[in-house]
Protein backbone atom coordinates (compact mmCIF):
# COMPACT_ATOMS: atom_id res chain seq x y z
CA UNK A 1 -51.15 -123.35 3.71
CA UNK A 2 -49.53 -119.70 3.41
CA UNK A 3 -50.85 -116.88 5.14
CA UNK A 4 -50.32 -113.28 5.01
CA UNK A 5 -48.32 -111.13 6.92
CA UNK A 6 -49.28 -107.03 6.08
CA UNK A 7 -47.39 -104.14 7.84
CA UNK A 8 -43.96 -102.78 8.03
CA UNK A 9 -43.77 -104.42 11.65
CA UNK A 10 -45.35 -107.28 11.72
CA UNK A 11 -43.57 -108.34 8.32
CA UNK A 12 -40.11 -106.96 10.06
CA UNK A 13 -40.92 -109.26 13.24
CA UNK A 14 -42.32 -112.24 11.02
CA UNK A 15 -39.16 -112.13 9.21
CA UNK A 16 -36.47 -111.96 11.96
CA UNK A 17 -38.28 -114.33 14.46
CA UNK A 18 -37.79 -117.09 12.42
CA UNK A 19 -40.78 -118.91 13.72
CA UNK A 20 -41.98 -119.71 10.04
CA UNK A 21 -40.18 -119.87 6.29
CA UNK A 22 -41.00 -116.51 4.47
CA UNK A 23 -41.58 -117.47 0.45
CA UNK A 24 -42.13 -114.02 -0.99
CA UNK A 25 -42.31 -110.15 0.08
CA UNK A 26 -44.02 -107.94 -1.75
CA UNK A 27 -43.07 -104.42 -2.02
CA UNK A 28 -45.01 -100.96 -2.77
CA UNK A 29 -42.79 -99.92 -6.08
CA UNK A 30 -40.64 -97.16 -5.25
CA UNK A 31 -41.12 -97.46 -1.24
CA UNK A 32 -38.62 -95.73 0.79
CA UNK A 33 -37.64 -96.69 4.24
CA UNK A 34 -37.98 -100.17 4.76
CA UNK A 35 -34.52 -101.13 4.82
CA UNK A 36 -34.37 -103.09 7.79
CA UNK A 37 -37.44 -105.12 6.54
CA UNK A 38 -34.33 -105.88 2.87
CA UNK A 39 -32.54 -106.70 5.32
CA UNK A 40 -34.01 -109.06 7.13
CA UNK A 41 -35.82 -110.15 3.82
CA UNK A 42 -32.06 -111.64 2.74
CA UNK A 43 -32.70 -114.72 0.35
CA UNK A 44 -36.39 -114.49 -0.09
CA UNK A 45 -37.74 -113.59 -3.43
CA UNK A 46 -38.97 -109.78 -3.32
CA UNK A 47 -41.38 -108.83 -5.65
CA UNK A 48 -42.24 -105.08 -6.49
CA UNK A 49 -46.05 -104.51 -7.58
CA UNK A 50 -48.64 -102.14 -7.66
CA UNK A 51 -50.79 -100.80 -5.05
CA UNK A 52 -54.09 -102.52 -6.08
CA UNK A 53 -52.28 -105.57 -6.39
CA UNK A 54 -50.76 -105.17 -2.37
CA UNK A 55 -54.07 -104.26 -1.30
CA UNK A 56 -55.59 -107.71 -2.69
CA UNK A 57 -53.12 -109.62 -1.03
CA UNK A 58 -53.49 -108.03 2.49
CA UNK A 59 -57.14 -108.63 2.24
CA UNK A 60 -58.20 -105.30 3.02
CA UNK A 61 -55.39 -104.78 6.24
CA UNK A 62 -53.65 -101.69 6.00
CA UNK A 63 -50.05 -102.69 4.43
CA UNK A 64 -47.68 -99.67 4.74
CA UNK A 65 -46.46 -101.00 1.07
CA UNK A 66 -45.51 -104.15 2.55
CA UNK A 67 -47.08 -107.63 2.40
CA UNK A 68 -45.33 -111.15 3.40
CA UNK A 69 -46.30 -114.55 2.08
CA UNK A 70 -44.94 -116.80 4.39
CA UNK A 71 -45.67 -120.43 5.89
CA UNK A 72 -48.52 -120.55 8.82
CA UNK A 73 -47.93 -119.78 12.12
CA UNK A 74 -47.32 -122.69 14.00
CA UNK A 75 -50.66 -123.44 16.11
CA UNK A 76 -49.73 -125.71 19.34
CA UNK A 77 -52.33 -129.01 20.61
CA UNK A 78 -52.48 -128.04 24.44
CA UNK A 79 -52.54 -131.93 25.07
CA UNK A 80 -49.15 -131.84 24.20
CA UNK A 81 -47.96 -128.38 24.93
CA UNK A 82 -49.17 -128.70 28.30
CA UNK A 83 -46.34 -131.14 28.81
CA UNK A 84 -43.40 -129.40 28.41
CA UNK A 85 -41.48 -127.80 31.71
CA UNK A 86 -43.00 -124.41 32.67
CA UNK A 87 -40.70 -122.35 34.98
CA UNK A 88 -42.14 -121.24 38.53
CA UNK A 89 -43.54 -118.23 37.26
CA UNK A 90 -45.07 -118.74 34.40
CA UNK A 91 -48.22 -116.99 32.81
CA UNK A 92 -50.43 -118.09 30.20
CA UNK A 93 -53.67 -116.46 28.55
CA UNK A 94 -56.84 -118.43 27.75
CA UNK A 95 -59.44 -116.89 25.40
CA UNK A 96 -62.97 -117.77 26.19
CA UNK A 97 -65.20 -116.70 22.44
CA UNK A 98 -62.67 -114.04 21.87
CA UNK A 99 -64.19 -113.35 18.02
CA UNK A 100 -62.83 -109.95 17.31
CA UNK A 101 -59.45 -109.96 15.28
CA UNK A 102 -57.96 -106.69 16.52
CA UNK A 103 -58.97 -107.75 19.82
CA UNK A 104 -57.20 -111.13 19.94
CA UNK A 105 -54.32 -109.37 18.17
CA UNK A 106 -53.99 -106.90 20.68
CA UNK A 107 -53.93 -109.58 23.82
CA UNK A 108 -51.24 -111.54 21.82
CA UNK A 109 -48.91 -108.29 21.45
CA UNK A 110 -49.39 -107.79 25.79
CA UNK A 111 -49.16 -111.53 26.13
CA UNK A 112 -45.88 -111.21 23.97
CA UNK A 113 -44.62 -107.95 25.47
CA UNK A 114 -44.99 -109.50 28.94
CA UNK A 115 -43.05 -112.67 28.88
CA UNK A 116 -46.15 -114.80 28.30
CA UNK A 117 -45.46 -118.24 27.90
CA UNK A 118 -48.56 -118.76 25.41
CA UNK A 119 -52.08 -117.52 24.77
CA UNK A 120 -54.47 -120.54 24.33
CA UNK A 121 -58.13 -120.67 22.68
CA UNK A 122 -60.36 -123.16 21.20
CA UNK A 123 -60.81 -124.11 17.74
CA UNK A 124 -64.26 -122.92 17.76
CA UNK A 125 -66.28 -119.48 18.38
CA UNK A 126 -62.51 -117.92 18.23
CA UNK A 127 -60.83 -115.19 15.81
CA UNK A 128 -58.89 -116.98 13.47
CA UNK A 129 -55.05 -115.94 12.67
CA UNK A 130 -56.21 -114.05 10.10
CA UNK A 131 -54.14 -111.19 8.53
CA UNK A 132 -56.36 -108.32 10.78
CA UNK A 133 -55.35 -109.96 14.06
CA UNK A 134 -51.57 -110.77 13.10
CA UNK A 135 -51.29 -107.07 11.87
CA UNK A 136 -53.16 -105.97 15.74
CA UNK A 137 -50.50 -108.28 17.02
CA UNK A 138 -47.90 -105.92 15.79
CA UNK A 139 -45.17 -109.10 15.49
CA UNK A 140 -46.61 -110.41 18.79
CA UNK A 141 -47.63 -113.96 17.31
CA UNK A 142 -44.03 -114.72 16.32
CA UNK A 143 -42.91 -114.15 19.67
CA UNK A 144 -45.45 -116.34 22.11
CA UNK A 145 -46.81 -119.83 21.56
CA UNK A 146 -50.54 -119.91 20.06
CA UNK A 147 -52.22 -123.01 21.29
CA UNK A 148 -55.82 -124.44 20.60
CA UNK A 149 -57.86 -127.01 22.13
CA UNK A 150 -61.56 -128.45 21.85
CA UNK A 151 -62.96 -125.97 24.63
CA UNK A 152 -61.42 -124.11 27.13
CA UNK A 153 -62.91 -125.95 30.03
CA UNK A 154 -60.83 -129.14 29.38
CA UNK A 155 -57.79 -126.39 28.41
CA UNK A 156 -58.36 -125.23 32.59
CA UNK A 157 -57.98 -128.82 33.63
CA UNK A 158 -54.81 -129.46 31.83
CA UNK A 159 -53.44 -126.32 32.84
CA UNK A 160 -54.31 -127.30 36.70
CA UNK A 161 -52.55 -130.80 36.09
CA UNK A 162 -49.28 -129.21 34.84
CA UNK A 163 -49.34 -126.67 38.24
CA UNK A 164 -51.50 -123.17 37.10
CA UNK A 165 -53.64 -121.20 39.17
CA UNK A 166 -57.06 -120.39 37.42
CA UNK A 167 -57.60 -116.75 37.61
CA UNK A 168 -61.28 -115.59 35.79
CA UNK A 169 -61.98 -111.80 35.17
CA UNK A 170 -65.62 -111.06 36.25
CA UNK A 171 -67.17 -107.49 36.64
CA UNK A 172 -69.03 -108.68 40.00
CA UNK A 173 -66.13 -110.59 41.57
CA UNK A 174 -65.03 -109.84 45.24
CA UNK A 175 -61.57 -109.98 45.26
CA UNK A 176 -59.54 -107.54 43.07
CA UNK A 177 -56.71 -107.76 40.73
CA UNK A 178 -54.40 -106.15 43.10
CA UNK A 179 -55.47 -108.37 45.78
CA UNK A 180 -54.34 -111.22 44.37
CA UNK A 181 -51.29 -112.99 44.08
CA UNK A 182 -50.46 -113.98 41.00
CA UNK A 183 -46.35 -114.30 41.44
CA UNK A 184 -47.05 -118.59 40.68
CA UNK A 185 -47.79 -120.55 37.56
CA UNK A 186 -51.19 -118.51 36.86
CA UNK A 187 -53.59 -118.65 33.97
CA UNK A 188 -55.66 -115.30 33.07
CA UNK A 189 -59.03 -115.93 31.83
CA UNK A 190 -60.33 -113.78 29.34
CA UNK A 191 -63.94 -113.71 28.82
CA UNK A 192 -65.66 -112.43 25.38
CA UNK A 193 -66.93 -109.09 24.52
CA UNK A 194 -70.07 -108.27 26.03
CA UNK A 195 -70.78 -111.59 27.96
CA UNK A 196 -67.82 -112.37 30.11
CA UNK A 197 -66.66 -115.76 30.89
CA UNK A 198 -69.25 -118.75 29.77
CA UNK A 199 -70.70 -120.52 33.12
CA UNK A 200 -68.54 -124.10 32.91
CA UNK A 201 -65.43 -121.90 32.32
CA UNK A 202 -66.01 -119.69 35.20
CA UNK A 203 -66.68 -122.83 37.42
CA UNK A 204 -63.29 -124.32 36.44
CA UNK A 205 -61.57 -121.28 37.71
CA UNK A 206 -59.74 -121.60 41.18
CA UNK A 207 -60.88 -117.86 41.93
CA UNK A 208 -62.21 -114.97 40.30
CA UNK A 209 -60.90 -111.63 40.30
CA UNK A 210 -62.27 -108.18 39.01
CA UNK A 211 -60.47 -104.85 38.42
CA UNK A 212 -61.60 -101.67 39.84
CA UNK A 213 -63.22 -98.90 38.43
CA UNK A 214 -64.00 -96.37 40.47
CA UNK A 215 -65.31 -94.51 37.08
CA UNK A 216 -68.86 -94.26 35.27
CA UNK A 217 -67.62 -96.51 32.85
CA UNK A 218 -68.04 -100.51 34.49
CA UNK A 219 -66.14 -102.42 31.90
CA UNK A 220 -63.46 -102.28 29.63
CA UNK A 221 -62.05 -103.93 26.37
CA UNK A 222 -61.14 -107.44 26.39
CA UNK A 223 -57.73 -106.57 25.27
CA UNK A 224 -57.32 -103.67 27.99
CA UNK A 225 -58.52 -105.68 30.66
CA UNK A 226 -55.86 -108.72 29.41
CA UNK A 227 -53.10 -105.71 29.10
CA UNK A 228 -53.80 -104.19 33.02
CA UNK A 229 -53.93 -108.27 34.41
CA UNK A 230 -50.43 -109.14 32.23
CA UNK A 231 -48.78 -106.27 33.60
CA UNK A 232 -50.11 -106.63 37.04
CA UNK A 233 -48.74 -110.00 36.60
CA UNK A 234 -44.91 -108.20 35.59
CA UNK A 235 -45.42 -105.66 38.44
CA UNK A 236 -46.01 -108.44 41.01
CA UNK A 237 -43.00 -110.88 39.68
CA UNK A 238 -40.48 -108.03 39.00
CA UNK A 239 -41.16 -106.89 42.66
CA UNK A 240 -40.75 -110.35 44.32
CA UNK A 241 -37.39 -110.58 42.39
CA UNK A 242 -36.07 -107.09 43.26
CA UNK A 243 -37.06 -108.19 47.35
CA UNK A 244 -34.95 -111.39 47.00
């Protein structure tokens, strides 16, 4: 089935990643520079319409005066992508009930940005790849593998089998994120808005970490809590590299 792509970038990244066949771009009449996004577009029908007409196909996701009909992302079985050879130092991302679009969005684009290896969630009580979350994702979802499984407590205990580290993200735990290592094959947990991780996820973790905030604010955004662990994760591998 087709999906949408709305969004000078994410159309621009959707259409030079090659992860999926574009079929048709749709253009603003009269829009002016979007020539890399021609470019790119080299072979697949354009098609110049009006503005109502743009704003019906990106389903209500602000467009820019661009909107790509391409072929669905490519959604990976973690049975089977758990297989595959992982390098030393690999990260992942797992998404417990992450339900807000521009939240799972946003997590791809840091999971992308960081050299994550995939960002895996469960087919149910998840945002779907909807147009809102691969325009949050800013090109992010053609870049890093999006896998789904049945829950993400059996997604922990493949991960374990194929070598990751369980890390959970819990406002009470002991042990902060910049106590930990996490320069291995690690897994971030991401718990939903509001509620944190649900209790059988949290058990399959190997160890629970927290970040500090020394302000009067406890918490943070699902997606900025994902972006400070991801780049923790960078800062820590980029440093044991450089020390070699």
């Amino acid at each position: 089935m087709p999906q949408r792509v709305a969004g000078r970038i994410p159309v621009l990244e959707a259409l030079r990643a090659g992860k999926r066949k574009p079929r048709r771009l749709y253009l603003l009449r009269d829009t002016r520079g979007i020539d890399a996004i021609r470019e790119a577009a080299r072979g697949v029908p354009i098609e110049e319409v009006s503005r109502d007409r743009l704003d019906d196909l990106s389903e209500g996701v602000v467009h820019q005066g661009v909107v790509l009909e391409a072929e669905s992302l490519p959604l990976f079985r973690v049975e089977a992508w758990v297989k595959r050879e992982f390098p030393a130092q690999a990260v992942v991302v797992v998404l417990d009930c992450i339900e807000d679009p521009h939240n799972f969005g946003a997590i791809v684009r840091t999971a992308a940005a960081c050299g994550a290896q995939g960002v895996l969630f469960a087919r149910d009580r998840s945002a779907p790849v909807s147009p809102a979350a691969v325009k949050s994702a800013a090109g992010g979802m053609e870049h890093v593998d999006l896998v789904e499984g049945a829950n993400v407590a059996r997604m922990l205990e493949l991960l374990k089998e194929a070598g990751f580290w369980i890390a959970g993200f819990e406002v009470d735990a002991e042990q902060t994120l910049w106590q930990a290592d996490l320069t291995g094959r690690t897994a971030l947990v991401i718990g939903s808005e509001g509620k944190g991780m649900r209790r059988l996820v949290s058990q399959g973790c190997d160890f629970h970490l927290r970040i500090p905030l020394p302000g009067a604010i406890t918490a943070l955004n699902a997606s900025v809590s994902a972006a400070i662990a991801l780049t923790e994760c960078l800062r820590q591998r980029e440093a044991k590299k450089n020390s070699k």
